[in-house]
N, C-alpha and C. Protein backbone atom coordinates (compact mmCIF):
# COMPACT_ATOMS: atom_id res chain seq x y z
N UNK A 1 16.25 21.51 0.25
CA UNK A 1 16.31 20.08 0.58
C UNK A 1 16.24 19.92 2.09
N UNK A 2 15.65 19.04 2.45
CA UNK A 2 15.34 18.54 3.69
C UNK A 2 16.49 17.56 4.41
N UNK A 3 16.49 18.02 5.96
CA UNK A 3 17.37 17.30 6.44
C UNK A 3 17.07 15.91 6.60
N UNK A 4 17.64 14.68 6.33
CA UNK A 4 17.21 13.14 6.52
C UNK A 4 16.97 13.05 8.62
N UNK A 5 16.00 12.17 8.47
CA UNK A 5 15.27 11.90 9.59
C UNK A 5 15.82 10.93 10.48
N UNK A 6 15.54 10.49 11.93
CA UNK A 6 16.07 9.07 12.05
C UNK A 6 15.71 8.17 11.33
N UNK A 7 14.87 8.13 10.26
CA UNK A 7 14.88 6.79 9.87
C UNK A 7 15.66 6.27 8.60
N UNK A 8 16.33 8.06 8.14
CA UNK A 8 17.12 7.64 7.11
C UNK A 8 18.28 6.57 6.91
N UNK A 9 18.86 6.24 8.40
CA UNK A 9 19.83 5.04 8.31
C UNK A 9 19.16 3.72 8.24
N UNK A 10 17.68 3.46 8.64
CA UNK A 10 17.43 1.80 8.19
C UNK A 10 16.78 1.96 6.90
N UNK A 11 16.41 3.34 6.18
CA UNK A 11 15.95 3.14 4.70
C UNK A 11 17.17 3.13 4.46
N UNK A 12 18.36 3.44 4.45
CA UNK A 12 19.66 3.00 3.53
C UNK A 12 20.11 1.60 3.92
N UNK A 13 19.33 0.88 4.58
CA UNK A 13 19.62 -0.75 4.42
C UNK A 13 18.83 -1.57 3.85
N UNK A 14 17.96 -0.44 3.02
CA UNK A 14 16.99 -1.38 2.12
C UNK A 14 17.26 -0.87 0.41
N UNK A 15 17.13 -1.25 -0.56
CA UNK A 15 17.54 -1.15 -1.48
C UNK A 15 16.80 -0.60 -2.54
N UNK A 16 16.91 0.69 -2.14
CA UNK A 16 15.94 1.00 -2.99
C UNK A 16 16.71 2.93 -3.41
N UNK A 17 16.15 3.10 -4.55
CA UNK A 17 16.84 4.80 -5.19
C UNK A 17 16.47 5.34 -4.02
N UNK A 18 17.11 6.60 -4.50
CA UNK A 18 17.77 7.80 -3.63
C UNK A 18 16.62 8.70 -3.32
N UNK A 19 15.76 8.53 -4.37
CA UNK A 19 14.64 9.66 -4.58
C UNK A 19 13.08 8.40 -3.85
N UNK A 20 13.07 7.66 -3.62
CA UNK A 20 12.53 6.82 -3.14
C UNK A 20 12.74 6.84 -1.40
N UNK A 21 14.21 6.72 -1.31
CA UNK A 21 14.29 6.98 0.34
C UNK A 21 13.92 8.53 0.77
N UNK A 22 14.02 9.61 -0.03
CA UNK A 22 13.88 10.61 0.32
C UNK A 22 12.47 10.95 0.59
N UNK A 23 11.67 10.61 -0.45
CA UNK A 23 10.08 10.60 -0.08
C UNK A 23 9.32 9.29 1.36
N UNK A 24 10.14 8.72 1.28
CA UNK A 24 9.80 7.87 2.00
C UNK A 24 10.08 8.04 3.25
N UNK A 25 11.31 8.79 3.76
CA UNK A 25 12.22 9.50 4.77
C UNK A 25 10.87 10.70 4.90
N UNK A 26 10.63 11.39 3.95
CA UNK A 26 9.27 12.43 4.64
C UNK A 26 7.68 11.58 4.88
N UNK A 27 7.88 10.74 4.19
CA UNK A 27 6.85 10.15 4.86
C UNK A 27 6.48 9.41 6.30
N UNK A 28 7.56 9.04 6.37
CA UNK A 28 7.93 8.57 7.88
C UNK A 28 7.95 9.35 8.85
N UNK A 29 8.20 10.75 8.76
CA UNK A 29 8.26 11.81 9.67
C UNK A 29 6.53 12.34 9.83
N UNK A 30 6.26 12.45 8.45
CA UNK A 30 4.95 12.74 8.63
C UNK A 30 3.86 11.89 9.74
N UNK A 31 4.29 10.75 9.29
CA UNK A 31 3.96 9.55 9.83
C UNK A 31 4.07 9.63 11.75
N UNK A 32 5.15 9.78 11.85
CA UNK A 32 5.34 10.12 13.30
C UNK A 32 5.04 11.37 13.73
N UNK A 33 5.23 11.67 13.38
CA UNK A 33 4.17 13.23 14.09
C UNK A 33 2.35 12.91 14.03
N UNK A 34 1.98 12.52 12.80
CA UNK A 34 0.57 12.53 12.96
C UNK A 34 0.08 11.55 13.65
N UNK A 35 0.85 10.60 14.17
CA UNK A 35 0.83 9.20 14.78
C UNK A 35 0.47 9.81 16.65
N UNK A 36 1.14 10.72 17.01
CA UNK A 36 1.24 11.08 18.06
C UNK A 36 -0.18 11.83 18.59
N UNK A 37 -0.91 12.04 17.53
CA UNK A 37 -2.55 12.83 17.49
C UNK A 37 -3.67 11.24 17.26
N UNK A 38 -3.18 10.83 16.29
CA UNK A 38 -4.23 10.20 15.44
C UNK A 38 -3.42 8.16 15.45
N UNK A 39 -4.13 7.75 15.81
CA UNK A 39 -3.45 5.76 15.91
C UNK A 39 -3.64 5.67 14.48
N UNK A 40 -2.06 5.18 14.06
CA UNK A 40 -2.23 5.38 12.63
C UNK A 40 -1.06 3.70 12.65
N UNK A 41 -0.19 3.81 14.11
CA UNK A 41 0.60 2.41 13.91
C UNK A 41 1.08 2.13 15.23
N UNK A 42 1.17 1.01 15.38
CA UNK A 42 1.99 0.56 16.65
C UNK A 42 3.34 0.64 16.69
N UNK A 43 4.12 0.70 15.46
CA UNK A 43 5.39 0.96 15.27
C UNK A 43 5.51 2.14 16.67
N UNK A 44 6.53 2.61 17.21
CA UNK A 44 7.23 3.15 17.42
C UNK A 44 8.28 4.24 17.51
N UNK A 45 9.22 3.46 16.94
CA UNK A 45 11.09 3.61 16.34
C UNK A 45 10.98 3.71 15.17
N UNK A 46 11.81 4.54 14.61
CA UNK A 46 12.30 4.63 13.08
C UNK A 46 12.67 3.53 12.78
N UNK A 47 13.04 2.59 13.72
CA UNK A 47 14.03 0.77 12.96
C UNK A 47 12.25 0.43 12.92
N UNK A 48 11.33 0.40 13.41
CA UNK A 48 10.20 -0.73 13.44
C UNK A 48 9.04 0.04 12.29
N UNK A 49 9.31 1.52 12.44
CA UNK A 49 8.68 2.07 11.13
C UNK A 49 9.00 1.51 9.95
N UNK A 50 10.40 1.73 9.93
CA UNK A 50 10.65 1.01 8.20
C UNK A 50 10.26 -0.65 8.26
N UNK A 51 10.45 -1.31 9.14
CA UNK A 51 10.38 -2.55 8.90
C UNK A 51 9.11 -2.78 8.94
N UNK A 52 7.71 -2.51 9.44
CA UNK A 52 6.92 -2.89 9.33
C UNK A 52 5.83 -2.02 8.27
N UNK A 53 6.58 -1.10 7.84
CA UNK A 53 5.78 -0.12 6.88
C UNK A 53 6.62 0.08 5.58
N UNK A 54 7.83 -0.05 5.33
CA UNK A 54 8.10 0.05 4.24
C UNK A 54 8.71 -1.52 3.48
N UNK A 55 9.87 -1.95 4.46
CA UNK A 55 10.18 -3.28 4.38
C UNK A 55 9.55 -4.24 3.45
N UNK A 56 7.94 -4.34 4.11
CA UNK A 56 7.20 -5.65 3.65
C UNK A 56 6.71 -4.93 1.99
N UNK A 57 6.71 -3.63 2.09
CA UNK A 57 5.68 -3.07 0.24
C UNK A 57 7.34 -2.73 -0.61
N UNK A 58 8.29 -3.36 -0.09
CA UNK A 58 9.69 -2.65 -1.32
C UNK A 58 9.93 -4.22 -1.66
N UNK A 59 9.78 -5.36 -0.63
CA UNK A 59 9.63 -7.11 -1.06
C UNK A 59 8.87 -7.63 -1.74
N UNK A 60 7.28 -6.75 -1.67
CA UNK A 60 6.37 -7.05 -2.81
C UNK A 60 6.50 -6.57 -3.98
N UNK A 61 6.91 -5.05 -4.21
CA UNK A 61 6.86 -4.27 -5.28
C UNK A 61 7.09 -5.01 -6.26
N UNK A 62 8.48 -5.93 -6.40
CA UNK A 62 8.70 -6.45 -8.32
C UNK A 62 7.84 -7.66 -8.58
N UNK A 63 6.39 -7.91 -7.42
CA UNK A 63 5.39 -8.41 -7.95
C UNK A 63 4.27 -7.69 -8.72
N UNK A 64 3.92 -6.61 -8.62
CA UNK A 64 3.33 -5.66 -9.10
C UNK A 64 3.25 -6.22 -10.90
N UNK A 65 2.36 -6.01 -11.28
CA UNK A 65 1.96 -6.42 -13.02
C UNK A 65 1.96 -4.58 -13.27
N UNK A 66 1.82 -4.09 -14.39
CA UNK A 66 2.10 -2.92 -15.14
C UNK A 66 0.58 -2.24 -15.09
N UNK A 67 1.03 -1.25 -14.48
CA UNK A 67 -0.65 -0.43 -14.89
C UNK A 67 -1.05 0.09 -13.09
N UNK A 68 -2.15 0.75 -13.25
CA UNK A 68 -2.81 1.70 -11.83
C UNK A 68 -2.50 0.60 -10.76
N UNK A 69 -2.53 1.21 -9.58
CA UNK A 69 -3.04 0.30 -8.36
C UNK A 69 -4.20 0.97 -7.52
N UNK A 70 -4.66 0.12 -6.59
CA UNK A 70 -6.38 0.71 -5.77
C UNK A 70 -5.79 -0.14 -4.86
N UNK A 71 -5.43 0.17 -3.59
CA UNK A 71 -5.08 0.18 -2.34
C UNK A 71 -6.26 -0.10 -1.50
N UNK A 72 -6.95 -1.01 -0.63
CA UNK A 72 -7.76 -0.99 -0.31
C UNK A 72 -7.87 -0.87 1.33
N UNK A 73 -8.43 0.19 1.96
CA UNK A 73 -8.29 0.21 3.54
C UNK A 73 -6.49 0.32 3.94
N UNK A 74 -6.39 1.74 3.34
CA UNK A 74 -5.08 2.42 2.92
C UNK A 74 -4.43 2.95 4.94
N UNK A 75 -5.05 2.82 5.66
CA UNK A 75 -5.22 3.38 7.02
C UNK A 75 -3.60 4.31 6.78
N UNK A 76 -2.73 3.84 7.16
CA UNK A 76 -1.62 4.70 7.64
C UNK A 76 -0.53 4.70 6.19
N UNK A 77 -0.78 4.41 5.15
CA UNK A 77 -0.25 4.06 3.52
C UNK A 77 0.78 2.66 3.26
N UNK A 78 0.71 2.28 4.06
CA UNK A 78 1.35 0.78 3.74
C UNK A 78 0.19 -0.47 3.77
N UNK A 79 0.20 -0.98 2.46
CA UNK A 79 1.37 -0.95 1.43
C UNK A 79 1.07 0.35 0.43
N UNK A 80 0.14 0.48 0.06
CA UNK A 80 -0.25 1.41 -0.63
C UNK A 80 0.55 2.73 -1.27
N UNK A 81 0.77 3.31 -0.24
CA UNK A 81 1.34 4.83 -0.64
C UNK A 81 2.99 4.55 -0.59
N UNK A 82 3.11 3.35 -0.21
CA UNK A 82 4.57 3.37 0.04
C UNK A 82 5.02 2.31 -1.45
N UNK A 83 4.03 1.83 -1.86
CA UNK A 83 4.02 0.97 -3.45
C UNK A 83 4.29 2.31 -4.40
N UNK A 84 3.12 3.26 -4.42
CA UNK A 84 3.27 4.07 -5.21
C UNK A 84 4.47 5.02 -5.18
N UNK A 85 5.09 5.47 -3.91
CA UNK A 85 6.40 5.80 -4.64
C UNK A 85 7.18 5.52 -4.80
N UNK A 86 7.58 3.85 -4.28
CA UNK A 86 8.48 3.14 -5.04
C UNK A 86 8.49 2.76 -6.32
N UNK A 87 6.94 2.77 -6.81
CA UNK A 87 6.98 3.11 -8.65
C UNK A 87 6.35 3.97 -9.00
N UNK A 88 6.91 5.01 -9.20
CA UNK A 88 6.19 6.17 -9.66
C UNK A 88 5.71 6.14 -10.85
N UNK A 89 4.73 6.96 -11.35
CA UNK A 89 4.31 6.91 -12.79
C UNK A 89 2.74 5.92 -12.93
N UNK A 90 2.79 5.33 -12.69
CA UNK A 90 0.96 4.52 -12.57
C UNK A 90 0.75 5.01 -11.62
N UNK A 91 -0.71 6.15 -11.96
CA UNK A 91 -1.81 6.08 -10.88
C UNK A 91 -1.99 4.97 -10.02
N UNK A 92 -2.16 5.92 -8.68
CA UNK A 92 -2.73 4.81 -7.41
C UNK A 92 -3.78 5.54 -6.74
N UNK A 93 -4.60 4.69 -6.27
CA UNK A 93 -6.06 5.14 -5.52
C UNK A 93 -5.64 4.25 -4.52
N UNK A 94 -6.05 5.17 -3.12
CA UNK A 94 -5.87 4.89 -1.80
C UNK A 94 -7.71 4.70 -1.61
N UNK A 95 -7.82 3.52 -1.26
CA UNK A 95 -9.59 3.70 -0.39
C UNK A 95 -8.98 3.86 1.23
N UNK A 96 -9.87 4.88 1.92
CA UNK A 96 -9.68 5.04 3.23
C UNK A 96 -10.80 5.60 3.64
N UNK A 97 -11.87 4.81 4.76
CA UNK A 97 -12.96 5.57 5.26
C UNK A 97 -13.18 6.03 6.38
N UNK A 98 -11.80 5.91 7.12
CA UNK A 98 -11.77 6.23 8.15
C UNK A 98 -11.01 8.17 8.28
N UNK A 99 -12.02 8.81 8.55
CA UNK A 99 -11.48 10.35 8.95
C UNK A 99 -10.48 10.79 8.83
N UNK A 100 -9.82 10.54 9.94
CA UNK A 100 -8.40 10.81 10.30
C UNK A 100 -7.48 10.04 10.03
N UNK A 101 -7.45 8.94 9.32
CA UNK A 101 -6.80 8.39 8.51
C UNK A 101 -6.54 8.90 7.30
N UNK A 102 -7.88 8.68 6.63
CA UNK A 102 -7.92 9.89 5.30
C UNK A 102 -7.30 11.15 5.05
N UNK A 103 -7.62 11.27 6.33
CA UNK A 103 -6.56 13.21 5.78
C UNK A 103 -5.39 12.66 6.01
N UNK A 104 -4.84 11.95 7.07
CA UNK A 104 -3.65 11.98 6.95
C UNK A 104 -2.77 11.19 5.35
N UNK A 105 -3.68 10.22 5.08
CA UNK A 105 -3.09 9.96 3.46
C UNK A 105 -3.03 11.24 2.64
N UNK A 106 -4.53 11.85 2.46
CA UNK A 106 -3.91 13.32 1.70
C UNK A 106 -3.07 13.96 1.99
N UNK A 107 -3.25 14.67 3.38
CA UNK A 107 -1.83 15.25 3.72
C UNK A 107 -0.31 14.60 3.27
N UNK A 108 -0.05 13.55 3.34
CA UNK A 108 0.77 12.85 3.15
C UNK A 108 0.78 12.30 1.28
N UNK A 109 0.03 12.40 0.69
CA UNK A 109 0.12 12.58 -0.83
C UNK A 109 0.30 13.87 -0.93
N UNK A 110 -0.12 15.23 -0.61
CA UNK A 110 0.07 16.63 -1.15
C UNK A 110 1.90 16.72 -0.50
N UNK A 111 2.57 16.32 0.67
CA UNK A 111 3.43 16.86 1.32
C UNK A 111 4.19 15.80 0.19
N UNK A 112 4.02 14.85 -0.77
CA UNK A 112 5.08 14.38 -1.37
C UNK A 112 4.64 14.72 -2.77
N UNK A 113 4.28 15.76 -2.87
CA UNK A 113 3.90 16.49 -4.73
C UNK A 113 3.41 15.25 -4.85
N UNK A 114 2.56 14.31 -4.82
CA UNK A 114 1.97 13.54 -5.75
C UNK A 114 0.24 13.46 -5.89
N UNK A 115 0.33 14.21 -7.44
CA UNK A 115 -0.80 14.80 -7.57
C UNK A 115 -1.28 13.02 -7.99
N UNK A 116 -0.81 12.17 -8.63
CA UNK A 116 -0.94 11.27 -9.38
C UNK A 116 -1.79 9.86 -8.10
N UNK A 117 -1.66 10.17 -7.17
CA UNK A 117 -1.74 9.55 -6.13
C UNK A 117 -3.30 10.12 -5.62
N UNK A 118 -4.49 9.57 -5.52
CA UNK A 118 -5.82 9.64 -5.20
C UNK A 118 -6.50 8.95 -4.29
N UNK A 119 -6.63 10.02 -2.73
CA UNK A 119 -7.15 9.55 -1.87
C UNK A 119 -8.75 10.01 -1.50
N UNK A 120 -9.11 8.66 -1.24
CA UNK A 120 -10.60 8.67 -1.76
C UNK A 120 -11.29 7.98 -0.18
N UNK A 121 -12.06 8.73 0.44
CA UNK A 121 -13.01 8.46 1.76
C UNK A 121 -13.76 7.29 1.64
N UNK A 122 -13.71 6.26 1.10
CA UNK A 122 -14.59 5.44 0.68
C UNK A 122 -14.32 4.09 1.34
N UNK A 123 -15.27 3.40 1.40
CA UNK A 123 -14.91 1.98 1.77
C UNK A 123 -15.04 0.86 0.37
N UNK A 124 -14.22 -0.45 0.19
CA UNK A 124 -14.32 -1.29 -0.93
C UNK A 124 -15.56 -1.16 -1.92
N UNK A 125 -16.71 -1.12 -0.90
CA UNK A 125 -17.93 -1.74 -1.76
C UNK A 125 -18.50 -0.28 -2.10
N UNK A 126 -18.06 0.82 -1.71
CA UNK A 126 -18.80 2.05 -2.18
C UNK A 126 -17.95 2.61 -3.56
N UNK A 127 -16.69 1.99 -3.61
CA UNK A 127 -15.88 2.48 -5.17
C UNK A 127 -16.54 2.70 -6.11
N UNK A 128 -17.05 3.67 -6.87
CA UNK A 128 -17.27 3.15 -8.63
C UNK A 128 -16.38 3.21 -9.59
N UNK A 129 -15.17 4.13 -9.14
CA UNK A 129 -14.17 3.98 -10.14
C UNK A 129 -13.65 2.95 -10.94
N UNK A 130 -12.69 3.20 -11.82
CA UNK A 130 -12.58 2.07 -12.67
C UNK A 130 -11.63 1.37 -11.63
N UNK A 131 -11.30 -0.51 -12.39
CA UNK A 131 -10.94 -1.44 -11.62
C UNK A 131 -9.27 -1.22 -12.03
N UNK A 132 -8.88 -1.98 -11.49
CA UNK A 132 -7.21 -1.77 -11.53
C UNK A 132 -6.48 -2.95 -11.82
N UNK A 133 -5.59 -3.21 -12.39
CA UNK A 133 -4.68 -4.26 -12.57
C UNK A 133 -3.99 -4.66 -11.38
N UNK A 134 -3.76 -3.90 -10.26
CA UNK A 134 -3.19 -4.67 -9.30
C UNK A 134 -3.84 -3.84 -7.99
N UNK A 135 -3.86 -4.72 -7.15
CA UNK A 135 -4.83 -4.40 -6.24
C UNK A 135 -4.36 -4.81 -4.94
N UNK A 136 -4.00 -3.89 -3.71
CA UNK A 136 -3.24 -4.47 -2.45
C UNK A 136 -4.51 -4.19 -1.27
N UNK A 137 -4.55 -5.25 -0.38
CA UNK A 137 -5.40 -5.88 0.53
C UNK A 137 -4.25 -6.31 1.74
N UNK A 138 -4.20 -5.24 3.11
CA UNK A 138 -3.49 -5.69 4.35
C UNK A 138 -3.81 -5.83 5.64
N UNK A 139 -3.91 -6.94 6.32
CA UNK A 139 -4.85 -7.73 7.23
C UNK A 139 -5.98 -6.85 7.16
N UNK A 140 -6.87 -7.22 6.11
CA UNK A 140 -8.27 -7.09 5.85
C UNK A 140 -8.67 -8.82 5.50
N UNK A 141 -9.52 -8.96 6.17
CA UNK A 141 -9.92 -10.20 5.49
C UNK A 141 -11.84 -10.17 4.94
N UNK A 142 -11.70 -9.84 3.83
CA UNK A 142 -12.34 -9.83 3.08
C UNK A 142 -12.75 -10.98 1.67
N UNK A 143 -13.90 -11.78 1.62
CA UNK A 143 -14.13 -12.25 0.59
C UNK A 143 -13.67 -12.03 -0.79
N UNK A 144 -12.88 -12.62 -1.73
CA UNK A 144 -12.30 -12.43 -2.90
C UNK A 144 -13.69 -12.04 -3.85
N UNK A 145 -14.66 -12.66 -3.83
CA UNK A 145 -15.64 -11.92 -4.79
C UNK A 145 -16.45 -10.24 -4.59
N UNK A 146 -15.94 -9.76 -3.12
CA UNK A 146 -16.25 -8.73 -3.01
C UNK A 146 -14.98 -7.57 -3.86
N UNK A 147 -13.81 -8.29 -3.86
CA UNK A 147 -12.90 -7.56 -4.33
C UNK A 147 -13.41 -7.59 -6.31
N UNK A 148 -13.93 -8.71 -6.95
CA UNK A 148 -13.53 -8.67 -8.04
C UNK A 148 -14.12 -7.22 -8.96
N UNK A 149 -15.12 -6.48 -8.27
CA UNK A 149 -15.73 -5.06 -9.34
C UNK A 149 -14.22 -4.11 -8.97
N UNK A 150 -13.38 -4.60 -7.97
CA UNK A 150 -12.13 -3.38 -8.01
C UNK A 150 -10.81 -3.94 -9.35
N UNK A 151 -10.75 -5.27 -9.58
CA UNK A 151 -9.46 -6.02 -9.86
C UNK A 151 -9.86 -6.18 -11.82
N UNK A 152 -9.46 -5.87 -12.68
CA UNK A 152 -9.43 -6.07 -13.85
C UNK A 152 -9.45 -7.74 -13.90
N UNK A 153 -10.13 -8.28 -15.29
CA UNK A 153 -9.87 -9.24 -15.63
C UNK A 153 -8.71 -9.95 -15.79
N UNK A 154 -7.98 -11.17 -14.96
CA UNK A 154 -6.44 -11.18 -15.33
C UNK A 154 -5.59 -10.10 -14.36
N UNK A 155 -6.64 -9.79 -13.23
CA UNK A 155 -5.30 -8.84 -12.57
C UNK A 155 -4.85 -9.27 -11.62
N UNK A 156 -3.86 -8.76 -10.72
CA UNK A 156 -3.53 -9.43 -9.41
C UNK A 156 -4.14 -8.73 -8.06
N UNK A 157 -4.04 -9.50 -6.94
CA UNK A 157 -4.08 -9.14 -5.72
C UNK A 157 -3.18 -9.42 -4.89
N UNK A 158 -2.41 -8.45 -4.01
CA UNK A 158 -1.25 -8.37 -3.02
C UNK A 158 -1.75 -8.40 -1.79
N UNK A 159 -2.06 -9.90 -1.09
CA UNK A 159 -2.73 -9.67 -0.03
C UNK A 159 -1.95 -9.90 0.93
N UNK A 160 -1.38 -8.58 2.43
CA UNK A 160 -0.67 -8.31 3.14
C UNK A 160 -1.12 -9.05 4.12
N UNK A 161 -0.45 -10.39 5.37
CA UNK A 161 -0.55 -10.27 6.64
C UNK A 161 -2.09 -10.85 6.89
N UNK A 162 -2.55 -11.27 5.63
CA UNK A 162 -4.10 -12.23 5.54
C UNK A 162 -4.52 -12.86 4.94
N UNK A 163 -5.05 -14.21 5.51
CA UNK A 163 -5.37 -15.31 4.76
C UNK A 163 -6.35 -15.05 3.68
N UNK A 164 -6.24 -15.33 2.63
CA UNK A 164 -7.12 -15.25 1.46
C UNK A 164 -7.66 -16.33 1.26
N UNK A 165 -8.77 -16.75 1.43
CA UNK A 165 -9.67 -17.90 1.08
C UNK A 165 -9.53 -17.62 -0.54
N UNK A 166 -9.13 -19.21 -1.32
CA UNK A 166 -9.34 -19.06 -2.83
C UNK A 166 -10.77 -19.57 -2.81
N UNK A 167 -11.34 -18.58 -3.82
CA UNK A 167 -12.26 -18.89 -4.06
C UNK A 167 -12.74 -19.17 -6.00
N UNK A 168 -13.80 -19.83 -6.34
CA UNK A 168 -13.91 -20.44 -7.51
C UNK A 168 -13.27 -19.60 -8.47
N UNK A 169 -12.16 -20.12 -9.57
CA UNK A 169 -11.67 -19.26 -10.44
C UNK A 169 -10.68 -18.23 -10.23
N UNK A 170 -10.24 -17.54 -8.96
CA UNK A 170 -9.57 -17.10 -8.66
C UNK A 170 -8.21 -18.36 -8.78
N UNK A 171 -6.77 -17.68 -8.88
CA UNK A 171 -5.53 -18.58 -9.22
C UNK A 171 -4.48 -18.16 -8.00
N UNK A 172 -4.20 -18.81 -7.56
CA UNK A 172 -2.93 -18.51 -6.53
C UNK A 172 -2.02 -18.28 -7.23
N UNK A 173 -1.24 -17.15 -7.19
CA UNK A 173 0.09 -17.27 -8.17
C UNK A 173 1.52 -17.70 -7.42
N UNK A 174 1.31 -17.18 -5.92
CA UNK A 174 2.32 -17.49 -5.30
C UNK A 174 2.06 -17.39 -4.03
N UNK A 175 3.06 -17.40 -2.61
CA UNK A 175 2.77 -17.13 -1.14
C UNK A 175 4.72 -17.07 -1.20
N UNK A 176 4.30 -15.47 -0.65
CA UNK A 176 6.12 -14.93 -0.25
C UNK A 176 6.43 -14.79 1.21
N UNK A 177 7.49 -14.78 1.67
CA UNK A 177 7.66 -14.69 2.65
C UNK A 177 7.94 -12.79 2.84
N UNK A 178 7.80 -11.73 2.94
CA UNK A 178 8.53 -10.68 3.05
C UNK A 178 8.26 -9.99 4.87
N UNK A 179 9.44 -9.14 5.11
CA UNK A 179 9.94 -9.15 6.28
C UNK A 179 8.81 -8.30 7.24
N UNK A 180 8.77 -9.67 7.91
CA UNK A 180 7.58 -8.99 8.94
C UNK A 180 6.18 -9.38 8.61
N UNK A 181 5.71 -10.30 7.35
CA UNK A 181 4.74 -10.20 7.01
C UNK A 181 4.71 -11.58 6.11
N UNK A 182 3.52 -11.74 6.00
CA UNK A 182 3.20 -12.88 4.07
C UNK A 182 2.83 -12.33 3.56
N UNK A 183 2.71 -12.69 2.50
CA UNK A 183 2.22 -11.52 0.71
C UNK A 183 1.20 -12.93 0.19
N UNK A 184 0.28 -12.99 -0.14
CA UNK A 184 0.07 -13.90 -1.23
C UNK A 184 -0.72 -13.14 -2.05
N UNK A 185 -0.49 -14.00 -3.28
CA UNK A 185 -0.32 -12.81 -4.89
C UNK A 185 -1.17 -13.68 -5.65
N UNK A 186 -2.77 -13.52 -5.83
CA UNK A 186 -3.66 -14.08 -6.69
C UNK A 186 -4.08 -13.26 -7.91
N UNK A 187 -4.62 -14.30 -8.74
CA UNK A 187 -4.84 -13.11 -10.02
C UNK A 187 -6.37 -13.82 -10.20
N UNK A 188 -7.28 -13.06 -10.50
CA UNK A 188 -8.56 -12.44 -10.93
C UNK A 188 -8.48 -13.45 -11.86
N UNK A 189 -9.81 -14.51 -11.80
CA UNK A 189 -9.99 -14.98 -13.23
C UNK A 189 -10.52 -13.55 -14.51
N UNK A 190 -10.38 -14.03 -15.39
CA UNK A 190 -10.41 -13.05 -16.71
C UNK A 190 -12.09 -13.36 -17.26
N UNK A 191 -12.83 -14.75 -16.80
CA UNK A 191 -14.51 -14.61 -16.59
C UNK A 191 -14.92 -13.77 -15.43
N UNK A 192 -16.13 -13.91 -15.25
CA UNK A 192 -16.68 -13.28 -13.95
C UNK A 192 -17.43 -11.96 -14.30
């Protein structure tokens, strides 16, 4: 077992299991070390790491609908990698086309055993994989009909820190406030 990091005292002011801060506690380290080679965040501090990288994806999480997620422009894993191990068990696909970003998500999926977790060099529109029931988007601002070949019929989108133009048929489900950030949470018309 691994010794807890500085950032293990502001993940114990967020509420979340034991086995959740612990992966998340190595991810953060990972995070800062590869940060120091490769611009992966402006964060800092272990207090501004968690808050701006884990904080805002543990406020969204019990929006999440049941089933895979596809992370889109995954750069440093928030929300993405930090969704998936706060719920473990549904596959998640990270898109990342940037190099050294990319490895560092793999690296950072292999250094937390999660085979279940799939990081993929790709940008949105080059995906062919299958589409996903929930789908996270963070200050990307991207057209909603470019997203719909990723989002299942009826699925949602978790869009981080960017305005989402609604567009025809698409449904607003909500606009959250979470810390450090907005969330707004649309769902995929079920035509299209």
């Amino acid at each position: 077992m691994r010794a807890a990091s500085a950032h293990r005292p502001h993940l114990d002011a967020l509420a979340l299991s034991e086995d959740a801060k612990d992966a998340l506690d190595q991810y953060l380290d990972l995070l800062s070390r590869w940060n120091e080679r490769v611009n992966l965040t402006g964060a800092k501090t272990p207090h501004e790491r968690v808050q701006m990288l884990v904080a805002p994806a543990a406020a969204a999480a019990p929006f999440l609908g049941e089933g895979a997620l596809l992370d889109v422009g995954s750069g440093n894993g928030s929300p993405g990698l930090v969704l998936a191990v706060l719920r473990p068990g549904p596959a998640a696909t990270l898109l990342e086309p940037r190099k050294r970003r990319w490895a560092f998500l793999r690296e950072a999926a292999r250094a937390l055993g999660r085979s279940d977790i799939e990081v993929l060099r790709l940008r949105h529109d080059e995906y062919q994989g299958p589409s996903a029931p929930n789908v996270t988007i963070r200050a990307l601002a991207l057209p909603l009909r470019e997203l719909v070949p990723l989002v299942q019929a009826g699925g949602r989108v978790l869009v981080f820190g960017a305005e989402a133009v609604l567009e025809d048929g698409w449904v607003k489900e909500r606009d959250v406030l979470v810390p450090g950030s907005s969330l707004r949470i649309l769902r995929r018309p079920c035509f299209t």
